[in-house]
C-alpha atoms as a PDB file:
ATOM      1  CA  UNK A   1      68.215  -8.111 -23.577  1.00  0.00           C
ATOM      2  CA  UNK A   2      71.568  -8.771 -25.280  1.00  0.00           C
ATOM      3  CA  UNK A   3      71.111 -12.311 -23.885  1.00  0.00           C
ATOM      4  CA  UNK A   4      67.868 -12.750 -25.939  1.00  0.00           C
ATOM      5  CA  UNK A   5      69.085 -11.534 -28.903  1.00  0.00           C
ATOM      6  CA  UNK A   6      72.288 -13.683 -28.498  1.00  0.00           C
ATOM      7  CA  UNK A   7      70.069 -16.681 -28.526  1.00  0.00           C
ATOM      8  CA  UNK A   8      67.768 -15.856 -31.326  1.00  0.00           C
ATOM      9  CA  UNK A   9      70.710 -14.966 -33.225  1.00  0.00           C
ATOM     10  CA  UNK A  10      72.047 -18.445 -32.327  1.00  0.00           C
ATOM     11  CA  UNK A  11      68.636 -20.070 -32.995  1.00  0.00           C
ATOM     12  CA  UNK A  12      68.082 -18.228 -36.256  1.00  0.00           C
ATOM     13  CA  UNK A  13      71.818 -19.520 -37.250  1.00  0.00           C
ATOM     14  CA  UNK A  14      71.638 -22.903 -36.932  1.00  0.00           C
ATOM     15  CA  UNK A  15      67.830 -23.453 -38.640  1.00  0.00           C
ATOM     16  CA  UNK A  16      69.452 -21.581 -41.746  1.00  0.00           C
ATOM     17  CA  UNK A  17      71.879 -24.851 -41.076  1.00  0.00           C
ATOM     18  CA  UNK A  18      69.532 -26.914 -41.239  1.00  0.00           C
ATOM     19  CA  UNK A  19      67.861 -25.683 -44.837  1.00  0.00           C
ATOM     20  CA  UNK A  20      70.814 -25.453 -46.453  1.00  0.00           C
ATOM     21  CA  UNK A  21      70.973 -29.587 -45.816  1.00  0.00           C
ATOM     22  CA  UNK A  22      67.334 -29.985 -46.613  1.00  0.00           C
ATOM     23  CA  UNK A  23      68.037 -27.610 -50.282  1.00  0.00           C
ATOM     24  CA  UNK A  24      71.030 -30.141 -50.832  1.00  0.00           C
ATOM     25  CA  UNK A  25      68.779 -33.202 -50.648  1.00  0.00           C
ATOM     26  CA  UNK A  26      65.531 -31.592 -52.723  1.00  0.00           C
ATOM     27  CA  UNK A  27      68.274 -30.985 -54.940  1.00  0.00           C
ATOM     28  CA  UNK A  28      69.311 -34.085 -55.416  1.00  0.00           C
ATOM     29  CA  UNK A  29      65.631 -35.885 -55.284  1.00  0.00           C
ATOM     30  CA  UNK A  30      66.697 -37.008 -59.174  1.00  0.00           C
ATOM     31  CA  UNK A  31      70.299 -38.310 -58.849  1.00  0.00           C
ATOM     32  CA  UNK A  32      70.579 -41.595 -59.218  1.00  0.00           C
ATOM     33  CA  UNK A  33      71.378 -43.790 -56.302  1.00  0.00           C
ATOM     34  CA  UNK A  34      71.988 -40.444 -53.917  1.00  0.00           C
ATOM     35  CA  UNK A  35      71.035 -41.143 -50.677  1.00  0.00           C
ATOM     36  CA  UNK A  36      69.630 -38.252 -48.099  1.00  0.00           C
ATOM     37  CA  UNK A  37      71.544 -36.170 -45.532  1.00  0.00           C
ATOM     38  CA  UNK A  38      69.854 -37.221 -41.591  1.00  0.00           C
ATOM     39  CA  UNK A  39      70.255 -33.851 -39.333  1.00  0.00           C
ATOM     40  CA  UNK A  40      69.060 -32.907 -35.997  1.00  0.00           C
ATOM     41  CA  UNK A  41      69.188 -30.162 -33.948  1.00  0.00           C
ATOM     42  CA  UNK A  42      71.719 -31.341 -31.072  1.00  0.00           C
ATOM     43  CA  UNK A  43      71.650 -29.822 -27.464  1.00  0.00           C
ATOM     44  CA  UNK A  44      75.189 -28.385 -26.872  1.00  0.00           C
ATOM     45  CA  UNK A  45      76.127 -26.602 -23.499  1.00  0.00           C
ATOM     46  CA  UNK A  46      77.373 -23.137 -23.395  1.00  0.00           C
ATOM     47  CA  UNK A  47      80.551 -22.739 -21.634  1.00  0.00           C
ATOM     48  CA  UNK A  48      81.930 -19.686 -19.802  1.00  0.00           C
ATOM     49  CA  UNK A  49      80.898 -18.140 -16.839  1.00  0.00           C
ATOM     50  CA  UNK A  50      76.623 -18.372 -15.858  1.00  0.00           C
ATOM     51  CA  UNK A  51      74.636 -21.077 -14.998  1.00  0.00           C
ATOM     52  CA  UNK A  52      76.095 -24.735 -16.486  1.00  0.00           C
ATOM     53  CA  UNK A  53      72.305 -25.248 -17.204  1.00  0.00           C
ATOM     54  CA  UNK A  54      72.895 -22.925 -20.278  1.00  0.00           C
ATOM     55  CA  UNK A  55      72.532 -24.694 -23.800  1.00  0.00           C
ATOM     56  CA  UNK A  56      72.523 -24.048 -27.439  1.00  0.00           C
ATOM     57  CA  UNK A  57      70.412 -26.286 -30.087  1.00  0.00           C
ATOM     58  CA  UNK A  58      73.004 -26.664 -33.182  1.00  0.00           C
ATOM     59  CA  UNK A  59      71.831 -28.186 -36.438  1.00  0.00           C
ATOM     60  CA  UNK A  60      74.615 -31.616 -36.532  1.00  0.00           C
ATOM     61  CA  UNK A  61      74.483 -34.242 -39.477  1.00  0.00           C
ATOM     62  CA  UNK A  62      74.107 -37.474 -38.256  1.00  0.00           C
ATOM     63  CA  UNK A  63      74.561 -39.499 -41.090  1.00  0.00           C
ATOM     64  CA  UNK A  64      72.993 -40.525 -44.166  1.00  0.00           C
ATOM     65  CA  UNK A  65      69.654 -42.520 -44.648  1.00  0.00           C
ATOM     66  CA  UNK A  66      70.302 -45.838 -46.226  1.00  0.00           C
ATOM     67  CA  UNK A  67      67.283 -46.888 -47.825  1.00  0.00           C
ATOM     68  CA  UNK A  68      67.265 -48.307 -51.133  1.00  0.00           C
ATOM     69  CA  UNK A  69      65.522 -46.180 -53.505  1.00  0.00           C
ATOM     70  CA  UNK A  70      62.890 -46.570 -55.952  1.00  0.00           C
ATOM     71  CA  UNK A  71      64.283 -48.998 -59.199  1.00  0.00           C
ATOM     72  CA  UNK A  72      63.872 -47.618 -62.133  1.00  0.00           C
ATOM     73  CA  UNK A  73      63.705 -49.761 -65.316  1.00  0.00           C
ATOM     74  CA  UNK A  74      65.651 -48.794 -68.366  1.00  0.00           C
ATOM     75  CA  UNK A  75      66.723 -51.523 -70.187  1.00  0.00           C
ATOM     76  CA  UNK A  76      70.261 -49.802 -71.120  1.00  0.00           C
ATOM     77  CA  UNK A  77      73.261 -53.135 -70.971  1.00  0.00           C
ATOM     78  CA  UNK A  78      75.561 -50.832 -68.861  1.00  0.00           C
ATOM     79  CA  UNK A  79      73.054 -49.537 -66.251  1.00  0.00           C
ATOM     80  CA  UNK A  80      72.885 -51.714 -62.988  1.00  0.00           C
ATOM     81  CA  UNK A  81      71.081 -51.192 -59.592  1.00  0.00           C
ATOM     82  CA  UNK A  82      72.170 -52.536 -56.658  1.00  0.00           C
ATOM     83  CA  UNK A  83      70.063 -54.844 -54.550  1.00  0.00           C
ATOM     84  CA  UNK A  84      70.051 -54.350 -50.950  1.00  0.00           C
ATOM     85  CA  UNK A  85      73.199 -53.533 -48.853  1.00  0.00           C
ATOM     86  CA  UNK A  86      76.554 -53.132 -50.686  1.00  0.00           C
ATOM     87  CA  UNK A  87      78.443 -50.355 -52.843  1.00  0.00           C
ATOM     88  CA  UNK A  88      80.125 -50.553 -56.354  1.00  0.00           C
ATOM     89  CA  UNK A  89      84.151 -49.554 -56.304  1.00  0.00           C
ATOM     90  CA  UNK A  90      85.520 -46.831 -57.903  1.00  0.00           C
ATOM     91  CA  UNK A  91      88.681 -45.164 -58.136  1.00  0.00           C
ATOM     92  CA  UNK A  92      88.280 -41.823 -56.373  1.00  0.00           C
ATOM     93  CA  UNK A  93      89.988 -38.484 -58.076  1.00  0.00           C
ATOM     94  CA  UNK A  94      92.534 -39.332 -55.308  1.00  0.00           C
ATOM     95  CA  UNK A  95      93.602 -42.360 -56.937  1.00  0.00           C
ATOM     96  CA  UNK A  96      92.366 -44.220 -53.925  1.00  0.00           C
ATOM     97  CA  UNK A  97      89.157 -46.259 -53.446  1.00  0.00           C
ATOM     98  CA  UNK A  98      85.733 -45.085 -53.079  1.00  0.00           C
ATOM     99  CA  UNK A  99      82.245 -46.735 -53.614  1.00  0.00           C
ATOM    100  CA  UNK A 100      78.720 -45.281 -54.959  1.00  0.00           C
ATOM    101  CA  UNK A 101      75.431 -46.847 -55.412  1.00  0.00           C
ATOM    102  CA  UNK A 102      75.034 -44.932 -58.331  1.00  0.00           C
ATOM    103  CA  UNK A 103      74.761 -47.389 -61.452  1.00  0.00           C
ATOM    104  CA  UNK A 104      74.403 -45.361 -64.779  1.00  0.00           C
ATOM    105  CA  UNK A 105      78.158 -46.789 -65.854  1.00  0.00           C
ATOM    106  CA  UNK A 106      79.876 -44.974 -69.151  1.00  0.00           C
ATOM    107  CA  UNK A 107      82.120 -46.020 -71.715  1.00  0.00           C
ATOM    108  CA  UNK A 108      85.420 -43.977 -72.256  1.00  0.00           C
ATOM    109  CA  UNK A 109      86.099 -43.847 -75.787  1.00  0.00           C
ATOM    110  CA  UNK A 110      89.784 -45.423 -75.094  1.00  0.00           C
ATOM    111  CA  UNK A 111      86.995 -48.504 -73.531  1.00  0.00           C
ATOM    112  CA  UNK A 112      87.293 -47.783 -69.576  1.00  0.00           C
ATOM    113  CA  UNK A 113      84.194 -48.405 -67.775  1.00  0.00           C
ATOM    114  CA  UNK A 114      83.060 -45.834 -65.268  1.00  0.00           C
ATOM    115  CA  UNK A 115      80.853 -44.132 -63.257  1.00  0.00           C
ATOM    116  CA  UNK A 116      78.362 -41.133 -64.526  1.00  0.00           C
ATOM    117  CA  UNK A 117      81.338 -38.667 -62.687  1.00  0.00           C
ATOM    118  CA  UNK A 118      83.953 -40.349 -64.958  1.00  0.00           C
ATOM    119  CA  UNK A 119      85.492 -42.168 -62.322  1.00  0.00           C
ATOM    120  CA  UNK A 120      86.954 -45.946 -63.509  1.00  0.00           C
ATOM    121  CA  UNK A 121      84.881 -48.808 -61.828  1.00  0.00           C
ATOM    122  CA  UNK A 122      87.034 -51.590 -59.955  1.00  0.00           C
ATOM    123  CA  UNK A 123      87.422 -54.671 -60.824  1.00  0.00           C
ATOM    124  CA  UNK A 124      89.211 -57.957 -59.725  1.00  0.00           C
ATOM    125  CA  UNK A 125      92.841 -56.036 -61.329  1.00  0.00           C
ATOM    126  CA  UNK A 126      91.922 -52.836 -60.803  1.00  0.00           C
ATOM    127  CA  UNK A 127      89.918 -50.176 -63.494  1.00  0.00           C
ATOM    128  CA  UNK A 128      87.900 -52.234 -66.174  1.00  0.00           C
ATOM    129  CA  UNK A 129      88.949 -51.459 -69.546  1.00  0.00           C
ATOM    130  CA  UNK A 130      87.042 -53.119 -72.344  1.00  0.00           C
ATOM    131  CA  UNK A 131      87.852 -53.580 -76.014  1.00  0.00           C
ATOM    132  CA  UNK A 132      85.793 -52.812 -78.781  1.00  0.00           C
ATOM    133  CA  UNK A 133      82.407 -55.170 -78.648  1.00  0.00           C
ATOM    134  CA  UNK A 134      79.329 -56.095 -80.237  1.00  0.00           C
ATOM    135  CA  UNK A 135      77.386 -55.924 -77.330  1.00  0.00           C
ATOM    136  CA  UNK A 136      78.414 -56.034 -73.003  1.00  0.00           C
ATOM    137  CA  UNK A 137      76.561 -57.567 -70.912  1.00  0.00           C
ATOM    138  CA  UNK A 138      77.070 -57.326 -66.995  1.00  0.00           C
ATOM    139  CA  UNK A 139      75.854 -60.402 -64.793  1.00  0.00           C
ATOM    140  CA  UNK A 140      74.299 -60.647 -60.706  1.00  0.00           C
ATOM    141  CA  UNK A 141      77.475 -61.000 -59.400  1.00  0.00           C
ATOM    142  CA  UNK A 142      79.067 -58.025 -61.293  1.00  0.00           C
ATOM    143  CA  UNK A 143      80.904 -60.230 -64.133  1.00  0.00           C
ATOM    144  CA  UNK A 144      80.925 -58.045 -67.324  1.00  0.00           C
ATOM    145  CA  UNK A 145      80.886 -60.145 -70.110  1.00  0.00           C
ATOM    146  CA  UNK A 146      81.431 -58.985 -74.193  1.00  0.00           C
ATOM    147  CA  UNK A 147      80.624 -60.243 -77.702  1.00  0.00           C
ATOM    148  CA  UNK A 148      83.864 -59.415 -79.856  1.00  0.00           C
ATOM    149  CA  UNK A 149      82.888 -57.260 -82.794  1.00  0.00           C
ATOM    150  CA  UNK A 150      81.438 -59.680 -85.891  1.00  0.00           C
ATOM    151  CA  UNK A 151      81.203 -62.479 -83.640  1.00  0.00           C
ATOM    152  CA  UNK A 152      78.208 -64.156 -82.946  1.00  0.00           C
ATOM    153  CA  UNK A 153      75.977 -64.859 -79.193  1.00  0.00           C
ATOM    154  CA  UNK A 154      77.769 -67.942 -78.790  1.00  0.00           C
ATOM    155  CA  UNK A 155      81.623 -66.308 -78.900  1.00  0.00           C
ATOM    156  CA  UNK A 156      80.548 -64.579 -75.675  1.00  0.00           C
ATOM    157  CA  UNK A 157      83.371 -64.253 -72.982  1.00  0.00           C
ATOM    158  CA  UNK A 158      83.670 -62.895 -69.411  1.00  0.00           C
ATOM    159  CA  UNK A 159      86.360 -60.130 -69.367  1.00  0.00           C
ATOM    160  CA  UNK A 160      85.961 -58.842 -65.819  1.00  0.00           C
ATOM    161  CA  UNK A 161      84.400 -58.727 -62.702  1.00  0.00           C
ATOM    162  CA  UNK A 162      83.017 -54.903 -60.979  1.00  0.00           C
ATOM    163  CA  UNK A 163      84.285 -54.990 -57.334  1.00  0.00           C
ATOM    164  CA  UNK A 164      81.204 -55.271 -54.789  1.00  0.00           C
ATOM    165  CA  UNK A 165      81.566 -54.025 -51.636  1.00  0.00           C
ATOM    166  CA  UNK A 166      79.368 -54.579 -48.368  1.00  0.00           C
ATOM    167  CA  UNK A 167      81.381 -52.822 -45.986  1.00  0.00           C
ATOM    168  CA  UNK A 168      79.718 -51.845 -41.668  1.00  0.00           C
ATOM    169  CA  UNK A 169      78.215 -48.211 -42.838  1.00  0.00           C
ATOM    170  CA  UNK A 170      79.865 -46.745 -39.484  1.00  0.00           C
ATOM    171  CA  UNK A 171      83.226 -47.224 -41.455  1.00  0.00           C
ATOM    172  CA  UNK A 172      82.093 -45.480 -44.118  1.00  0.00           C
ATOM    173  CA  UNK A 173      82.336 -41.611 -44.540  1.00  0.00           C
ATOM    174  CA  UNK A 174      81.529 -39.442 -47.219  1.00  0.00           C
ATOM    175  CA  UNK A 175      84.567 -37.271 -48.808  1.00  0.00           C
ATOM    176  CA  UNK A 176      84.274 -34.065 -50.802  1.00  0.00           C
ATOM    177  CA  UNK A 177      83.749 -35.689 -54.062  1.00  0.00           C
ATOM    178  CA  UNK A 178      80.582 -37.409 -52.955  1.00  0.00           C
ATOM    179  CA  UNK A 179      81.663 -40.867 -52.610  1.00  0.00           C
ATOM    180  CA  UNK A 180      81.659 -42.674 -49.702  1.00  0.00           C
ATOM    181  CA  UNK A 181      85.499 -43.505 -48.235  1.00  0.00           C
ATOM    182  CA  UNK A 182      86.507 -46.099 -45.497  1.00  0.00           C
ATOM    183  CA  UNK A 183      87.143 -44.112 -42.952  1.00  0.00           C
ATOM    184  CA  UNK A 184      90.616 -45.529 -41.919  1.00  0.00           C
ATOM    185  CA  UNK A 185      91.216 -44.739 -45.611  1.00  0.00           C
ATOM    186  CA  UNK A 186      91.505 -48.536 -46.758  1.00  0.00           C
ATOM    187  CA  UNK A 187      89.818 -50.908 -48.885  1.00  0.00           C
ATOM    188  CA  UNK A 188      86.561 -52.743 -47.910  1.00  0.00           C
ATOM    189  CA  UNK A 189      86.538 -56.370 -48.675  1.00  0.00           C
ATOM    190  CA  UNK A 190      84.769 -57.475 -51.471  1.00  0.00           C
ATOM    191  CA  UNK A 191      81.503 -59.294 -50.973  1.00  0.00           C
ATOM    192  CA  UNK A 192      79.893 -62.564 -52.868  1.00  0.00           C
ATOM    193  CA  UNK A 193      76.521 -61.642 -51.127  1.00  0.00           C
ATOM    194  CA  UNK A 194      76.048 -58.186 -53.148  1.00  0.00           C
ATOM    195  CA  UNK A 195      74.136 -58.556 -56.799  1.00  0.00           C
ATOM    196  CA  UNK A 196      73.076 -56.085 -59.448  1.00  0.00           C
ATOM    197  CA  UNK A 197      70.425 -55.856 -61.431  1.00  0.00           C
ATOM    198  CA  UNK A 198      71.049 -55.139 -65.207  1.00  0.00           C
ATOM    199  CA  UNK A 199      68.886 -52.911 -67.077  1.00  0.00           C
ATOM    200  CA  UNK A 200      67.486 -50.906 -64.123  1.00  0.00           C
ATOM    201  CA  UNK A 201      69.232 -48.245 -61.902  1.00  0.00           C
ATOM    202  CA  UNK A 202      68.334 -46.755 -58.115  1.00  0.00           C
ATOM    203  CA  UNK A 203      66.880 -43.384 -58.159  1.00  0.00           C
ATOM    204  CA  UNK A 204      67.619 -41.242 -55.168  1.00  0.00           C
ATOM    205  CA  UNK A 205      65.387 -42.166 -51.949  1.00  0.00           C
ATOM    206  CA  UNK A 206      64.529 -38.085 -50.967  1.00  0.00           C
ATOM    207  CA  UNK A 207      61.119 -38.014 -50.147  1.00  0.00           C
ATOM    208  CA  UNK A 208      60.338 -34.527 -52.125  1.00  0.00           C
ATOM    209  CA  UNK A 209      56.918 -34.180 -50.133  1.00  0.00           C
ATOM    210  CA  UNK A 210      58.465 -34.965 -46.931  1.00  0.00           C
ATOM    211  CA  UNK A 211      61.586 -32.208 -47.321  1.00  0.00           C
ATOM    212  CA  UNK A 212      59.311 -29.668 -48.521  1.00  0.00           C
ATOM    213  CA  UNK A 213      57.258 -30.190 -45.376  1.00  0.00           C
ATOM    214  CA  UNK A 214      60.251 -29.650 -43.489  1.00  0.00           C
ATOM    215  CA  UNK A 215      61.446 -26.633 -44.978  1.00  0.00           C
ATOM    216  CA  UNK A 216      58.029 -24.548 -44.546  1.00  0.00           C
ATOM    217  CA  UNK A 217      58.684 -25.803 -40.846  1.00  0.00           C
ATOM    218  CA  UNK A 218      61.973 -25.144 -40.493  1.00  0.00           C
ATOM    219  CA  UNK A 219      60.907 -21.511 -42.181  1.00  0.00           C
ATOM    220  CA  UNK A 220      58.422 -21.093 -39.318  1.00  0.00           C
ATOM    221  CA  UNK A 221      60.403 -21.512 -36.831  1.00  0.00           C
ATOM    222  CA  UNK A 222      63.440 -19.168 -38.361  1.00  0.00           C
ATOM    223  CA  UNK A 223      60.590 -16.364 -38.769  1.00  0.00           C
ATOM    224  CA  UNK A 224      59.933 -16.647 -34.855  1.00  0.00           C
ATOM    225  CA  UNK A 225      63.290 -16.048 -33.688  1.00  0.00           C
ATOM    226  CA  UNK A 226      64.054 -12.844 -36.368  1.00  0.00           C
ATOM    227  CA  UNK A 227      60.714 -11.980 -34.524  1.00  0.00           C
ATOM    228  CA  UNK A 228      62.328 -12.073 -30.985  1.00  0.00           C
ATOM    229  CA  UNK A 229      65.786 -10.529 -32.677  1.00  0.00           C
ATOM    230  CA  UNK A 230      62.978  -7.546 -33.830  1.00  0.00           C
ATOM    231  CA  UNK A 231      61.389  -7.791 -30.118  1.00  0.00           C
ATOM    232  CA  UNK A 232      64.036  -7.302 -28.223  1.00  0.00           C
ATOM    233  CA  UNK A 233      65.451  -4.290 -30.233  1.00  0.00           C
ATOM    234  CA  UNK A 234      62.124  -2.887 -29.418  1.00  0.00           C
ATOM    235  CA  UNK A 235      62.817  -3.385 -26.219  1.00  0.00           C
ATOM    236  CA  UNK A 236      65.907  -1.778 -26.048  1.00  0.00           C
ATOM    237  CA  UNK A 237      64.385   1.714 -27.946  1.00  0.00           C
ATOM    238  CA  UNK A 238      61.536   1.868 -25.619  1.00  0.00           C
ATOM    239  CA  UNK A 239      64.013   1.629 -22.743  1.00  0.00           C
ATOM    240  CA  UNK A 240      66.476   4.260 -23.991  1.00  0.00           C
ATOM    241  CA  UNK A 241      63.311   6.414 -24.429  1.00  0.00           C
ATOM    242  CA  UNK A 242      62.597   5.791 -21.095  1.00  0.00           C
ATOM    243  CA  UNK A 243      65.991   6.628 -20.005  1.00  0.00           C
ATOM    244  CA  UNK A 244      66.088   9.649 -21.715  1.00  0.00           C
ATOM    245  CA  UNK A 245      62.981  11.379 -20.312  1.00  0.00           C
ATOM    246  CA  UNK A 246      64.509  10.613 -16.933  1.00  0.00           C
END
């Protein structure tokens, strides 16, 4: 009886797990470039004394989902979507380097580009810092390009050039401030074969229908084990009835 409720317990543990990855990723169905959390419910043995045939089901991450996600159009110079594989450098809050797929770049009023999180994108000397401009433009291959202020089209001139990055994804982890670190904590190479887009950005690529469908499942299944939690205390009343008319 303890036994059962031990394992519904567990059970009923690990699916609340579970939702609390799936709430993360609904959340974040609107961020741009986010990509999804991947978890499973992993057999793990229990170890002690009983049978070795005894195992629990715990709710492990196993990754993220790397699928590009729907481009959205805006038309805005400083937004930029990358195409296919590869990541965009930034400087983490740790001073070290991190990379995002998220595009919506910002201008610092002091003229540092960076990310929407305010961290300075890398370029070929480290953060870009831009001076006061008529208009920036950034190119395929990441070269950001400006029009000094008065000047005309034609005075154009290539500044910089945003650090592209198309490291193996199994030596990439994700840290606390949602970037994605190498996880030997170095730098990834940079990469001629990763372009942007200008003018468009990479929405995030949760499926909202297909979460939500996995939520009222995973709520199923958490409702049948606080049903076996409620069974077995039953059975453990009508028992110590039992016992007591004895």
């Amino acid at each position: 009886m303890d036994r059962s409720i031990y394992v519904a317990m567990t059970g009923a543990a690990q699916i609340l797990r579970s939702q609390d990855a799936l709430s993360h990723d609904l959340a974040n169905a609107s961020t741009v470039g986010f990509k999804s959390e991947l978890s499973a419910f992993r057999s793990v043995p229990v170890l002690g004394e009983g049978a070795p045939s005894r195992i629990n089901a715990v709710a492990q991450g196993i990754g993220q989902d790397r699928r590009q996600g729907a481009t959205i159009h805006t038309g805005r110079a400083l937004d930029v979507a990358v195409q296919g594989a590869g990541w965009i450098a930034v400087q983490a809050p740790d001073g070290g380097e991190a990379y995002t797929r998220a595009g919506d770049l910002q201008l610092t009023a002091d003229g540092q580009l960076t990310d929407a999180s305010g961290n300075p994108v890398i370029g070929n000397d480290g953060p870009i810092s831009l001076p006061d401009s008529a208009s920036i433009s950034i190119g395929r291959d990441g070269t950001v390009s400006t029009v000094p202020l008065g000047q005309g089209p034609d005075t154009q001139a290539t500044l910089d050039r945003i650090r592209l990055v198309d490291p193996d994804p199994a030596q990439l982890v994700q840290g606390s401030d949602g970037l994605l670190h190498m996880a030997d904590g170095g730098r990834a190479p940079a990469s001629d074969e990763v372009t942007l887009a200008a003018g468009q950005l990479e929405g995030s690529n949760v499926d909202p229908s297909g979460e939500l469908v996995r939520m009222i499942a995973l709520s199923r299944q958490y409702d049948m084990q606080v049903k076996s939690i409620k069974s077995a205390e039953d059975d453990a009343d009508a028992a110590n009835k039992l016992l007591q008319a004895n």
